[in-house]
C-alpha atoms as a PDB file:
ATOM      1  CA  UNK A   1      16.120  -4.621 -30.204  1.00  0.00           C
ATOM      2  CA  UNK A   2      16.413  -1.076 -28.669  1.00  0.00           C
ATOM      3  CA  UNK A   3      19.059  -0.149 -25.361  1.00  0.00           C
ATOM      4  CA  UNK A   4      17.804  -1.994 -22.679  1.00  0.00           C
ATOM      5  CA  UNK A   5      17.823  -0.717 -19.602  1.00  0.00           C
ATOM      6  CA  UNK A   6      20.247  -2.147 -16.799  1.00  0.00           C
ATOM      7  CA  UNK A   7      19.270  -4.358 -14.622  1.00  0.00           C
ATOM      8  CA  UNK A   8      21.715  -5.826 -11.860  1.00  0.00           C
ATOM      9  CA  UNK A   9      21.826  -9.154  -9.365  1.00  0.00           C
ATOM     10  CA  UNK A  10      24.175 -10.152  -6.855  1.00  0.00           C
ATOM     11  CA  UNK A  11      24.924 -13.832  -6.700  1.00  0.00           C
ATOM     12  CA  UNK A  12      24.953 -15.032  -2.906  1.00  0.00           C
ATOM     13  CA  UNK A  13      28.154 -17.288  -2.733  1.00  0.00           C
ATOM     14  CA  UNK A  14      28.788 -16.622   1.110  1.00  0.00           C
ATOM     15  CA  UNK A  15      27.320 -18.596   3.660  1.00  0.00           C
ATOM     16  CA  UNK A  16      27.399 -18.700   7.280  1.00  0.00           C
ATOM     17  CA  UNK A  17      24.498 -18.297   9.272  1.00  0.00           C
ATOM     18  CA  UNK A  18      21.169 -18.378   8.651  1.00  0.00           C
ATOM     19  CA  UNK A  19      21.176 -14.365  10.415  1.00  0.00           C
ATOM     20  CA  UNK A  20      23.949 -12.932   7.884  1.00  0.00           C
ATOM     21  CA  UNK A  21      22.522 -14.641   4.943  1.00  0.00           C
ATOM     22  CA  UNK A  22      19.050 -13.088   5.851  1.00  0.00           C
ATOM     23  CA  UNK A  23      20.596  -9.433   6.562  1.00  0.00           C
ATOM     24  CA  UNK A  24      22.793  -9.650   3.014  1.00  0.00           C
ATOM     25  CA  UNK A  25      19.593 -10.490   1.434  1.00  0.00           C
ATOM     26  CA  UNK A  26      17.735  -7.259   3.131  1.00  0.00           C
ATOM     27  CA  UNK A  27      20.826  -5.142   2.248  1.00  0.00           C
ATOM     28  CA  UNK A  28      20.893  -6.048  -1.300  1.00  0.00           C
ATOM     29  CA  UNK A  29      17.662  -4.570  -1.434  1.00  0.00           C
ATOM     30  CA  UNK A  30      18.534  -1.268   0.680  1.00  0.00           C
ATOM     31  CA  UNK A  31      21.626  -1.138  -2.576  1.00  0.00           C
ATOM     32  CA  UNK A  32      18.494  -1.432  -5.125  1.00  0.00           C
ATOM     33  CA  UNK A  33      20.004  -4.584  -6.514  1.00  0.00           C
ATOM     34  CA  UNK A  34      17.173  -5.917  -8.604  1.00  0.00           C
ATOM     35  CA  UNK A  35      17.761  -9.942  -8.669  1.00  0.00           C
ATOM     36  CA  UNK A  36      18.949 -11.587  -5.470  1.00  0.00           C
ATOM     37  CA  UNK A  37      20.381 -14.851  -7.085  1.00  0.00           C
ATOM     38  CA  UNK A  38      22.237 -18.211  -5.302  1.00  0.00           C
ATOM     39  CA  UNK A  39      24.468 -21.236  -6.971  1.00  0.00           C
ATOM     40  CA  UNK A  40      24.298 -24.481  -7.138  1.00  0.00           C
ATOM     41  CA  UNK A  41      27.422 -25.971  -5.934  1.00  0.00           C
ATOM     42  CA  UNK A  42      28.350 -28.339  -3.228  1.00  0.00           C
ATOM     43  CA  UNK A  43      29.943 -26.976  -0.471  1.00  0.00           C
ATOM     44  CA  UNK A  44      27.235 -23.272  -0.747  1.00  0.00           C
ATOM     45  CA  UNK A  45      23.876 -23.006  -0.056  1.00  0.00           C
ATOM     46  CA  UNK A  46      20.759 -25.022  -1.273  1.00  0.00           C
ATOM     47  CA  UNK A  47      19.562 -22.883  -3.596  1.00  0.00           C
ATOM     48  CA  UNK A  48      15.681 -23.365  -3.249  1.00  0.00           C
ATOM     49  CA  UNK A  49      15.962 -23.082   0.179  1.00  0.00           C
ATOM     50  CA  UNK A  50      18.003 -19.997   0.179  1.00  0.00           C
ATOM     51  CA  UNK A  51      15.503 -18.384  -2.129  1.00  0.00           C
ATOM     52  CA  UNK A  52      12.377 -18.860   0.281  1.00  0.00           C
ATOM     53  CA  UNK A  53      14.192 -17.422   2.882  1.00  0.00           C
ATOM     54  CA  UNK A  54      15.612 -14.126   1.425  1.00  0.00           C
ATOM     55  CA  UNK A  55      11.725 -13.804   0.145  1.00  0.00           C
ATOM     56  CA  UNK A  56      10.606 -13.803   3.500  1.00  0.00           C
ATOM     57  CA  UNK A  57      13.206 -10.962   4.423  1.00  0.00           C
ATOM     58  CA  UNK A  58      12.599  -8.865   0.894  1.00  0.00           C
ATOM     59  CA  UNK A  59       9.634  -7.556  -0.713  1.00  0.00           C
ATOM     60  CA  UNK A  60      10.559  -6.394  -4.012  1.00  0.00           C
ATOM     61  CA  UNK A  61      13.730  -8.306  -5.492  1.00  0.00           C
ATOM     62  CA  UNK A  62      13.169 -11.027  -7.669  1.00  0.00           C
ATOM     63  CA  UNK A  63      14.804 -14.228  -6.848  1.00  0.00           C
ATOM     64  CA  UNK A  64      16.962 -16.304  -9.177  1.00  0.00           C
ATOM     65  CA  UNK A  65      19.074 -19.203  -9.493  1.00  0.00           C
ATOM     66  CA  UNK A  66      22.032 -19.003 -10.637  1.00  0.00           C
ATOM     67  CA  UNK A  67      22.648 -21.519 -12.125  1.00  0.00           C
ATOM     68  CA  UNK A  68      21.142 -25.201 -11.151  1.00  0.00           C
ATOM     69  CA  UNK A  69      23.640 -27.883 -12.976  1.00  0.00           C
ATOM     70  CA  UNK A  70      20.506 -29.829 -14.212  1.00  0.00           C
ATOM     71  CA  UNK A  71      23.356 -32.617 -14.510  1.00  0.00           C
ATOM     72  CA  UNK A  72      22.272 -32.368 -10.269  1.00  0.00           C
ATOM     73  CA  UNK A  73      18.543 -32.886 -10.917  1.00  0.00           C
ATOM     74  CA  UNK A  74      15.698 -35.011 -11.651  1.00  0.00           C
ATOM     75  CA  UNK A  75      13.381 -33.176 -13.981  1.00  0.00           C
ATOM     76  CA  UNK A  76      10.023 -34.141 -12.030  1.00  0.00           C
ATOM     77  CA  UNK A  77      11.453 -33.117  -8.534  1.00  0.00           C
ATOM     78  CA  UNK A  78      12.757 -30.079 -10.034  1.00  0.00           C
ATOM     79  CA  UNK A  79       9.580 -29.150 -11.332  1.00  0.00           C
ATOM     80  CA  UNK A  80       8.145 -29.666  -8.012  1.00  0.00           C
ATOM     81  CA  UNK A  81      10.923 -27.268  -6.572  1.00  0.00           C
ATOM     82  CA  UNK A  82      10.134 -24.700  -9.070  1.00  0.00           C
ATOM     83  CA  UNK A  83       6.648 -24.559  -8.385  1.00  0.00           C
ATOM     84  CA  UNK A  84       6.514 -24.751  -4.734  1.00  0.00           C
ATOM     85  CA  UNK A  85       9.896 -21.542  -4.153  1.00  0.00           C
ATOM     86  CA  UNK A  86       7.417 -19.757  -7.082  1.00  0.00           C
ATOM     87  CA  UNK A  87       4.207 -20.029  -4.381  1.00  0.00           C
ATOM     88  CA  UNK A  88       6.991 -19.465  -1.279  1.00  0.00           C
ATOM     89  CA  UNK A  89       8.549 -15.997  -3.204  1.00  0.00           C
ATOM     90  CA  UNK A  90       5.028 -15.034  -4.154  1.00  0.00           C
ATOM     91  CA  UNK A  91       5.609 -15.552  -7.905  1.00  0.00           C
ATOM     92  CA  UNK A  92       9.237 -13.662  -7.634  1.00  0.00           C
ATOM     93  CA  UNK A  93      11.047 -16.784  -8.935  1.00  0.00           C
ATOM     94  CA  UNK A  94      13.675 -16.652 -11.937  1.00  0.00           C
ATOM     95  CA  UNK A  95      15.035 -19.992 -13.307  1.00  0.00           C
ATOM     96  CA  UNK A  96      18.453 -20.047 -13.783  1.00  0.00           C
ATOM     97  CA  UNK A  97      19.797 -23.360 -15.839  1.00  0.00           C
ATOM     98  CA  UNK A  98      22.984 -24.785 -17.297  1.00  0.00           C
ATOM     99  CA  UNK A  99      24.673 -27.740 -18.408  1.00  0.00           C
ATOM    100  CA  UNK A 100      27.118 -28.389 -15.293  1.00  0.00           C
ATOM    101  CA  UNK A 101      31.343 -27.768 -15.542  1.00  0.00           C
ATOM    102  CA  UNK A 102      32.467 -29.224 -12.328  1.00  0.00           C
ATOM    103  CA  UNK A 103      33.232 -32.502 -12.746  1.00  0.00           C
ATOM    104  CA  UNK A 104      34.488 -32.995  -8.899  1.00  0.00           C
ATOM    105  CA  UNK A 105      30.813 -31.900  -8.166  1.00  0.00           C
ATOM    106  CA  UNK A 106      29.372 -34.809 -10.225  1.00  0.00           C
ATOM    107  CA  UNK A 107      31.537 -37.555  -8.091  1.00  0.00           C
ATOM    108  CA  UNK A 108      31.017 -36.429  -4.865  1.00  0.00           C
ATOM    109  CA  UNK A 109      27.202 -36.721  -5.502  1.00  0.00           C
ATOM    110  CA  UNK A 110      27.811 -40.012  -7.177  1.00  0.00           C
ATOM    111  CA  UNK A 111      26.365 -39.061 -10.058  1.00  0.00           C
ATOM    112  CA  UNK A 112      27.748 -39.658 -13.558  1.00  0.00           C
ATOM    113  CA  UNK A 113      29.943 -37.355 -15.758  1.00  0.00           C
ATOM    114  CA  UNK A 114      28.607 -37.334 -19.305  1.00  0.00           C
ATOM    115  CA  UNK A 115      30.057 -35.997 -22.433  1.00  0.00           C
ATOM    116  CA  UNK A 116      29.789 -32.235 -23.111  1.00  0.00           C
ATOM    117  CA  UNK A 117      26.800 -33.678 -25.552  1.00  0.00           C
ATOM    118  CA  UNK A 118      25.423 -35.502 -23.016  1.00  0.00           C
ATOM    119  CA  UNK A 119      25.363 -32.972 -20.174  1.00  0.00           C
ATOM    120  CA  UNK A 120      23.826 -30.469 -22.892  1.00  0.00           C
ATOM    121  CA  UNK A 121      21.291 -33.153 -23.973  1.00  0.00           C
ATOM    122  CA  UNK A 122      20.140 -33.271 -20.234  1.00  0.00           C
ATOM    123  CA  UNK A 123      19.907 -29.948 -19.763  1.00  0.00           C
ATOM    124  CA  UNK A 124      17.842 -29.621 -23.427  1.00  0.00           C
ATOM    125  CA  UNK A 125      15.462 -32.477 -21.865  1.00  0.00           C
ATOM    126  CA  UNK A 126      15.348 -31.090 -18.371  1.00  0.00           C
ATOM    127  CA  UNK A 127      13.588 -27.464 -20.450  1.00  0.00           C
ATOM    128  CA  UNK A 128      11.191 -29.487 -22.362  1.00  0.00           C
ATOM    129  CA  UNK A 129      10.467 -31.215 -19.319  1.00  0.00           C
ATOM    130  CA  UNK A 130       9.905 -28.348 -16.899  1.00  0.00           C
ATOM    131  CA  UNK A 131       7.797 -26.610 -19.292  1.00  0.00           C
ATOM    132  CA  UNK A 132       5.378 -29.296 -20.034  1.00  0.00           C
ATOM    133  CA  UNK A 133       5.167 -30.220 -16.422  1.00  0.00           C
ATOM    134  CA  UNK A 134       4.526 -26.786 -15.287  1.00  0.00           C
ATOM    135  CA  UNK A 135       1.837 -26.074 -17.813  1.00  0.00           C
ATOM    136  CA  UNK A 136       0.132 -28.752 -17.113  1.00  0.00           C
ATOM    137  CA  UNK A 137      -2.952 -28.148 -15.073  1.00  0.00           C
ATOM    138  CA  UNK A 138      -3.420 -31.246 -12.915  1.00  0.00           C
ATOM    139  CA  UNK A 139       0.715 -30.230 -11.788  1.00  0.00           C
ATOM    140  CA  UNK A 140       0.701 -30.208  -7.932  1.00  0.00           C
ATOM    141  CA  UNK A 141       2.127 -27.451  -6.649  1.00  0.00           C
ATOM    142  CA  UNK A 142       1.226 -24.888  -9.305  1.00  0.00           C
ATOM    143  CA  UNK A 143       3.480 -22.209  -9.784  1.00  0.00           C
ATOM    144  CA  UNK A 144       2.663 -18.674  -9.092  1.00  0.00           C
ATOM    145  CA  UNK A 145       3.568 -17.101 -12.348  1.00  0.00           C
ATOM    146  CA  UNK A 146       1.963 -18.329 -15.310  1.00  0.00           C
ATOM    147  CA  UNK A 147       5.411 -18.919 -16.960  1.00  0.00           C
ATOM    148  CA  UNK A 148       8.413 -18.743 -14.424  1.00  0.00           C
ATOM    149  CA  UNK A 149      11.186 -16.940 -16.096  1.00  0.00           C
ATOM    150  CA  UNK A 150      13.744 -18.654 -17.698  1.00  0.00           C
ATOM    151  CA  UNK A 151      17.841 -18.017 -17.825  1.00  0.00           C
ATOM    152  CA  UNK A 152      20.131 -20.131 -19.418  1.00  0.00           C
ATOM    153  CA  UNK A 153      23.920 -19.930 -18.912  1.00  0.00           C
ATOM    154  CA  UNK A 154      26.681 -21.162 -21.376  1.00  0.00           C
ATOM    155  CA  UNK A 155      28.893 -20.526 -24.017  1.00  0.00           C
ATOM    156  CA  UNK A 156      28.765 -23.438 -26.811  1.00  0.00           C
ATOM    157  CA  UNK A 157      27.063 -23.396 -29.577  1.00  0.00           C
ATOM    158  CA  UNK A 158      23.931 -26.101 -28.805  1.00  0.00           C
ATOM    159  CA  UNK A 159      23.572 -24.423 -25.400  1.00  0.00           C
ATOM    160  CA  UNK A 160      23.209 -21.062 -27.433  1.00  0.00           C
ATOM    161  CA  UNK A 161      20.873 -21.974 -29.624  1.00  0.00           C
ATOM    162  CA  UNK A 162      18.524 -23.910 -27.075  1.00  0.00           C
ATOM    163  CA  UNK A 163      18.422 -20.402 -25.426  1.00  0.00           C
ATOM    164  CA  UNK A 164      17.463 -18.631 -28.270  1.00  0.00           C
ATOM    165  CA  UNK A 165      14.717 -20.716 -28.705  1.00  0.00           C
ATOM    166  CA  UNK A 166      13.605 -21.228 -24.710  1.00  0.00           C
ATOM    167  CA  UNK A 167      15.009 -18.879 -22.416  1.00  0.00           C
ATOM    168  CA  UNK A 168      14.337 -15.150 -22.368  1.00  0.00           C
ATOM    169  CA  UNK A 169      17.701 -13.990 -20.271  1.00  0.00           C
ATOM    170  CA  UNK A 170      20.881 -15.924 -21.846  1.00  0.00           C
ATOM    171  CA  UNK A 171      23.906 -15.531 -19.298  1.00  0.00           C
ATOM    172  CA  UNK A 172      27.536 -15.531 -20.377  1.00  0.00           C
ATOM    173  CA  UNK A 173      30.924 -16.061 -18.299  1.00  0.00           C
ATOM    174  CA  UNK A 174      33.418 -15.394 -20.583  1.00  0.00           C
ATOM    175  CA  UNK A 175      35.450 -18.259 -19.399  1.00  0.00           C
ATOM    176  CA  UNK A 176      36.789 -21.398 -20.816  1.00  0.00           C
ATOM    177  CA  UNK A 177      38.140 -24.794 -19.546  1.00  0.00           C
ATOM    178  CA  UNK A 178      41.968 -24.707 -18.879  1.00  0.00           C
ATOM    179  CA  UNK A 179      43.863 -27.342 -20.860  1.00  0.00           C
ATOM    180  CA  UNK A 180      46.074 -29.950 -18.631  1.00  0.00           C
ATOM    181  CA  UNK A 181      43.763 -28.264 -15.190  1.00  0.00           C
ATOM    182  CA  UNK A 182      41.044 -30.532 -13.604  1.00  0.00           C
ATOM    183  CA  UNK A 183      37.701 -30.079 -15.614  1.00  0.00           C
ATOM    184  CA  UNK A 184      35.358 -27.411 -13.814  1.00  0.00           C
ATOM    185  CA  UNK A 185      39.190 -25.228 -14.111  1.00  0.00           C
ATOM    186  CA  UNK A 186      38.098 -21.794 -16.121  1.00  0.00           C
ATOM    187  CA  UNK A 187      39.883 -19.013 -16.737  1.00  0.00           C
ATOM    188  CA  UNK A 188      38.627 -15.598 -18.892  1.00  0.00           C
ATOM    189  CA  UNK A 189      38.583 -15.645 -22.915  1.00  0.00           C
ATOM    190  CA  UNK A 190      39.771 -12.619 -24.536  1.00  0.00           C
ATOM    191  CA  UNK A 191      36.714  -9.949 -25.118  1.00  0.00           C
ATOM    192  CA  UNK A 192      36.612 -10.537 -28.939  1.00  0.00           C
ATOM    193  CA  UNK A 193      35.916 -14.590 -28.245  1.00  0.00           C
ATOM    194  CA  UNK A 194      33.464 -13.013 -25.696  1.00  0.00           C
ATOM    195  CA  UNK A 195      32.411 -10.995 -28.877  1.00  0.00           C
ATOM    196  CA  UNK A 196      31.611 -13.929 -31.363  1.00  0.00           C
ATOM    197  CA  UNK A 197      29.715 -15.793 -28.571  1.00  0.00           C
ATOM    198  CA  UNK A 198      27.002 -13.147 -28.532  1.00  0.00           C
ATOM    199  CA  UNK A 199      27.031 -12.598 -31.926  1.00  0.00           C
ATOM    200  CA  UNK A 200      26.676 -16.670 -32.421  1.00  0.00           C
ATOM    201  CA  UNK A 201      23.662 -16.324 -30.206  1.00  0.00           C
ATOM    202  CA  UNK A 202      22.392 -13.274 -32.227  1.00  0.00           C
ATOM    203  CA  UNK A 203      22.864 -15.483 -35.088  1.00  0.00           C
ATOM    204  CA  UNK A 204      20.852 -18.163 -33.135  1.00  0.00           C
ATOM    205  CA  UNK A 205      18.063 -15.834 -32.224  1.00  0.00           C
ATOM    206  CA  UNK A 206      17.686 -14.079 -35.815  1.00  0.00           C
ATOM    207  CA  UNK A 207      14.381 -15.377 -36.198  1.00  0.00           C
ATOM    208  CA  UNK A 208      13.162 -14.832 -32.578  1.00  0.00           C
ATOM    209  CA  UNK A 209      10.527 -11.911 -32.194  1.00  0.00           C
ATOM    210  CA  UNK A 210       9.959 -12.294 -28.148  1.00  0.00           C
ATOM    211  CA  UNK A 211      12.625  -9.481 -26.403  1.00  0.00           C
ATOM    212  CA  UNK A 212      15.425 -11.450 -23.878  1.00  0.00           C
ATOM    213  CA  UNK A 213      17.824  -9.893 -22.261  1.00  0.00           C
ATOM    214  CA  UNK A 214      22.094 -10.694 -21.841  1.00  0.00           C
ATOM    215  CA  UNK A 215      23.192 -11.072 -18.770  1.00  0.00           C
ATOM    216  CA  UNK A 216      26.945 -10.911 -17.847  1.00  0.00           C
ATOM    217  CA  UNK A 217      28.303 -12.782 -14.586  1.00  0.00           C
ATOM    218  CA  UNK A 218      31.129 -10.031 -13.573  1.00  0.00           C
ATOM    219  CA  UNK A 219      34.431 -11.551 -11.356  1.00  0.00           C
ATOM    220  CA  UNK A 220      35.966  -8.617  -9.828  1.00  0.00           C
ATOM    221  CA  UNK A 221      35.118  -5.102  -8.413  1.00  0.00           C
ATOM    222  CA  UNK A 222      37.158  -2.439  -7.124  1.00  0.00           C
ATOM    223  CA  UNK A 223      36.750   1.256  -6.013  1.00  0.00           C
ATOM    224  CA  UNK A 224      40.469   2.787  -7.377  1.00  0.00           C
ATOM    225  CA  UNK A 225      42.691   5.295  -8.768  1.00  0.00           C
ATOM    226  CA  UNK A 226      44.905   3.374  -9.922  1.00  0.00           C
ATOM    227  CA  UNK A 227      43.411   0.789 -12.343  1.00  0.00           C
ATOM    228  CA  UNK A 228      46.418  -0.598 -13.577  1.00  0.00           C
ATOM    229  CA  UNK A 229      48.134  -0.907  -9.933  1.00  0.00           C
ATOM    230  CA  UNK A 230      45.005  -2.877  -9.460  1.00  0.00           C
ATOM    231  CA  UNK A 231      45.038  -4.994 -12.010  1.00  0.00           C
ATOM    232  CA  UNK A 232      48.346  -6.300 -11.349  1.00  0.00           C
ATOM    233  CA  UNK A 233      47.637  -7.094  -7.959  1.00  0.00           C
ATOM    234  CA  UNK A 234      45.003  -9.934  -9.404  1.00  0.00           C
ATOM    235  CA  UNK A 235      44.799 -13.196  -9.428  1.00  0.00           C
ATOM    236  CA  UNK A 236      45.574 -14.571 -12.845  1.00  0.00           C
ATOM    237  CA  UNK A 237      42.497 -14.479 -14.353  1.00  0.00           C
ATOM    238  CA  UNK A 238      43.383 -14.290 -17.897  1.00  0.00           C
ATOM    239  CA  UNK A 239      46.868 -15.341 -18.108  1.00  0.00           C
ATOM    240  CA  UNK A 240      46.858 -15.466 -21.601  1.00  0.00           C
ATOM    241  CA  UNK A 241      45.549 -12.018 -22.175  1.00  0.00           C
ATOM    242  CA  UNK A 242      47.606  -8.633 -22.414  1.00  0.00           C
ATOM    243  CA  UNK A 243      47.136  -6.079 -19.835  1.00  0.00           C
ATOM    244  CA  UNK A 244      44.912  -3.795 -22.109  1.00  0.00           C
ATOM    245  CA  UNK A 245      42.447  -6.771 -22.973  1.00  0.00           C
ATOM    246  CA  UNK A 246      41.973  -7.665 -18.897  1.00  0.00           C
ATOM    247  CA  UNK A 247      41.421  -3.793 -18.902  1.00  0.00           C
ATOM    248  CA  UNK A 248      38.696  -4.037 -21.440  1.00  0.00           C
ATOM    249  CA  UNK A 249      37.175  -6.928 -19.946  1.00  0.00           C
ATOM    250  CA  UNK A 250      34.106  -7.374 -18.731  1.00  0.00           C
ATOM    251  CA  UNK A 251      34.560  -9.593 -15.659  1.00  0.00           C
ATOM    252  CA  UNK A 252      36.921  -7.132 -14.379  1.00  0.00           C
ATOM    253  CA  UNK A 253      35.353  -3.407 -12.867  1.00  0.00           C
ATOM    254  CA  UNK A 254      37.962  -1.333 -11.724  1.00  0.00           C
ATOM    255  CA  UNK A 255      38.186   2.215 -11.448  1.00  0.00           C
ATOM    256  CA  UNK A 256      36.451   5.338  -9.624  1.00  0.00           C
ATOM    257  CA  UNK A 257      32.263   5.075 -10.087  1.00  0.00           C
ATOM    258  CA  UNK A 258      31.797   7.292 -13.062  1.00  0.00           C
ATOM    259  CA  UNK A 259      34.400   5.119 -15.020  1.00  0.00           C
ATOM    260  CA  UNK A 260      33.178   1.940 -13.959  1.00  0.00           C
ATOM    261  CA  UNK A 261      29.540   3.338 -14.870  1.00  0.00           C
ATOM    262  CA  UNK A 262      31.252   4.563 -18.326  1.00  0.00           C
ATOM    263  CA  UNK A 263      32.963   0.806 -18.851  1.00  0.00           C
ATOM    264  CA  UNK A 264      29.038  -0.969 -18.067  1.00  0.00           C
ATOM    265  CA  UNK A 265      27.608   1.370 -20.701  1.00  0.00           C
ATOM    266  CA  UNK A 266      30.515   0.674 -23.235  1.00  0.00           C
ATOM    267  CA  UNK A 267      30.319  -3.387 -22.789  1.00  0.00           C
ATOM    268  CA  UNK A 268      26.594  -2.612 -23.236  1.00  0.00           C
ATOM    269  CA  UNK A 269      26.832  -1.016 -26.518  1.00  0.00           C
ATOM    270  CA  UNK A 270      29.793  -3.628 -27.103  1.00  0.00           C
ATOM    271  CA  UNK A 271      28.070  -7.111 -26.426  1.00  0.00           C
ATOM    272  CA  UNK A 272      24.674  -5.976 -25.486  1.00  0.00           C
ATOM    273  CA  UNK A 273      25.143  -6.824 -22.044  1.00  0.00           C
ATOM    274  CA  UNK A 274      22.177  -4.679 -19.784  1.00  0.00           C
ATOM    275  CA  UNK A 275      21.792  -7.289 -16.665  1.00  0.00           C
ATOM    276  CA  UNK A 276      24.855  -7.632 -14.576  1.00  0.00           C
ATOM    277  CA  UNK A 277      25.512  -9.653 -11.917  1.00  0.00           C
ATOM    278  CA  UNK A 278      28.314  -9.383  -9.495  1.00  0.00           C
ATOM    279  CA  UNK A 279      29.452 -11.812  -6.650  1.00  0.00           C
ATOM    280  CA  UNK A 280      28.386 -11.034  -2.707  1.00  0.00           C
ATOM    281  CA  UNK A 281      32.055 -10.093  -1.474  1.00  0.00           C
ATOM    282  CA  UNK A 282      31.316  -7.126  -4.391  1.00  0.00           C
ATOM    283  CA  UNK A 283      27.909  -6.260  -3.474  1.00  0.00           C
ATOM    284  CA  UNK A 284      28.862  -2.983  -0.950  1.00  0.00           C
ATOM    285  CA  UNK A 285      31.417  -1.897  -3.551  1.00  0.00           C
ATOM    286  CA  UNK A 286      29.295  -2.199  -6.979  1.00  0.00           C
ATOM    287  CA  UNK A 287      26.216  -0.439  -5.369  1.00  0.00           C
ATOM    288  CA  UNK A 288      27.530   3.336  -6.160  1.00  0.00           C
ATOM    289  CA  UNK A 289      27.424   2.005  -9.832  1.00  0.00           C
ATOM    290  CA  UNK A 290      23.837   1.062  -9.742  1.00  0.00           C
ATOM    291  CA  UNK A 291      22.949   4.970  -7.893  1.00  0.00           C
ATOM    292  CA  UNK A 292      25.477   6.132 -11.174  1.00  0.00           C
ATOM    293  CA  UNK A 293      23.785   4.517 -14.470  1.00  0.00           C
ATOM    294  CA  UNK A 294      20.763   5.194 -12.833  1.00  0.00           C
ATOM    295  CA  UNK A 295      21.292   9.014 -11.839  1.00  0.00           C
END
């Protein structure tokens, strides 16, 4: 595969009002974001929902989820989701899946906590599933798009390799469980464990001749002078980590425009990483980047 070119989303994890989650939608695409994306968590929006109305309010974004826990969903009433936000967004939808961390999520549906196997099995089943349901002619609703594009988030190895073989964006966080923390608790690996993941799903994807794209789920933005003065003032996102690695880290952006532009073309060339997504609270600051890389 050649450079891609960038391509950047802004995941929707504020809501108040129906009004302010319509105008963030319509400035995201005043900032030329390209994918306006929304969770799947309790306690944030529902994320079909959410997607018909910043459609309504947008012309050219596409619209992505980001991600569904399938461990949330019934594959049948999912595919009936699908289909009916891809008529609603006039065939703008992107399908975002993964396997589900949050364990506190699962019992305050009432829904069981699997295995790691099993919640990967589920999600593996929920794919095959949505695909032959949506292909299927006799389907009501059909979907828009002939195929509705498919992301998959994770880091293992089994959730790697069903992406290589299903989805053409595969999203990375970087992150990994925190030992004695409740389960759903992440904090940031070090950028070389960041490294092998991709190159596991390189491995993965050896044989694969149709183009996808990496996709990186950034944590942090800020407009300084003073990127170390920054950093410090941070949450502990990598404890483990020295200050150099949290510097060279992809979650964390800090640093004047041209040098955050700079760091997104480095982690490109790095990990391959050419579709970025940053968090709402970030959107304002992140959108002199986008103007930057693309001059």
């Amino acid at each position: 595969m050649g450079v891609r070119p960038f391509r950047f989303g802004v995941n929707m994890i504020t809501f108040d009002t129906g009004e302010a989650f319509r105008e963030r939608c319509r400035r995201a695409e005043e900032l030329a974001y390209d994918v306006v994306q929304v969770p799947d968590h309790l306690g944030m929006c529902a994320p079909f929902s959410a997607l018909a109305t910043a459609a309504a309010v947008t012309e050219r974004p596409r619209l992505g989820t980001f991600v569904l826990n399938a461990g949330l969903w019934n594959p049948a009433l999912l595919a009936r989701e699908v289909a009916t936000c891809d008529q609603l967004t006039d065939g703008r939808l992107e399908l975002g899946l993964g396997a589900g961390y949050v364990k506190a999520e699962h019992d305050r549906a009432g829904l069981p906590w699997g295995s790691p196997g099993r919640r990967v099995g589920h999600l593996e089943h929920t794919v095959a599933e949505l695909a032959r349901l949506l292909a299927d002619p006799e389907h009501v609703p059909q979907p828009r798009q002939e195929t509705v594009p498919l992301l998959i988030g994770g880091n293992g190895d089994r959730v790697l390799r069903l992406a290589a073989r299903k989805a053409s964006v595969v999203a990375f966080t970087g992150a990994r469980q925190v030992r004695g923390e409740p389960l759903g608790t992440l904090r940031l690996a070090p950028p070389d464990e960041l490294e092998d993941r991709v190159a596991a799903f390189r491995g993965f994807a050896a044989a694969r001749t149709e183009p996808y794209e990496l996709n990186y789920l950034v944590q942090y933005v800020a407009l300084t002078s003073d990127r170390r003065a920054e950093l410090r003032g941070l949450p502990p996102y990598g404890p483990e980590m020295t200050e150099e690695q949290m510097l060279g880290h992809p979650a964390l952006l800090l640093g004047s425009v041209k040098e955050i532009a700079e760091q997104l073309r480095a982690h490109r060339d790095r990990f391959g990483f050419s579709y970025w997504t940053v968090l709402d609270p970030y959107m304002e600051a992140f959108a002199p980047v986008i103007e930057e890389l693309r001059g």
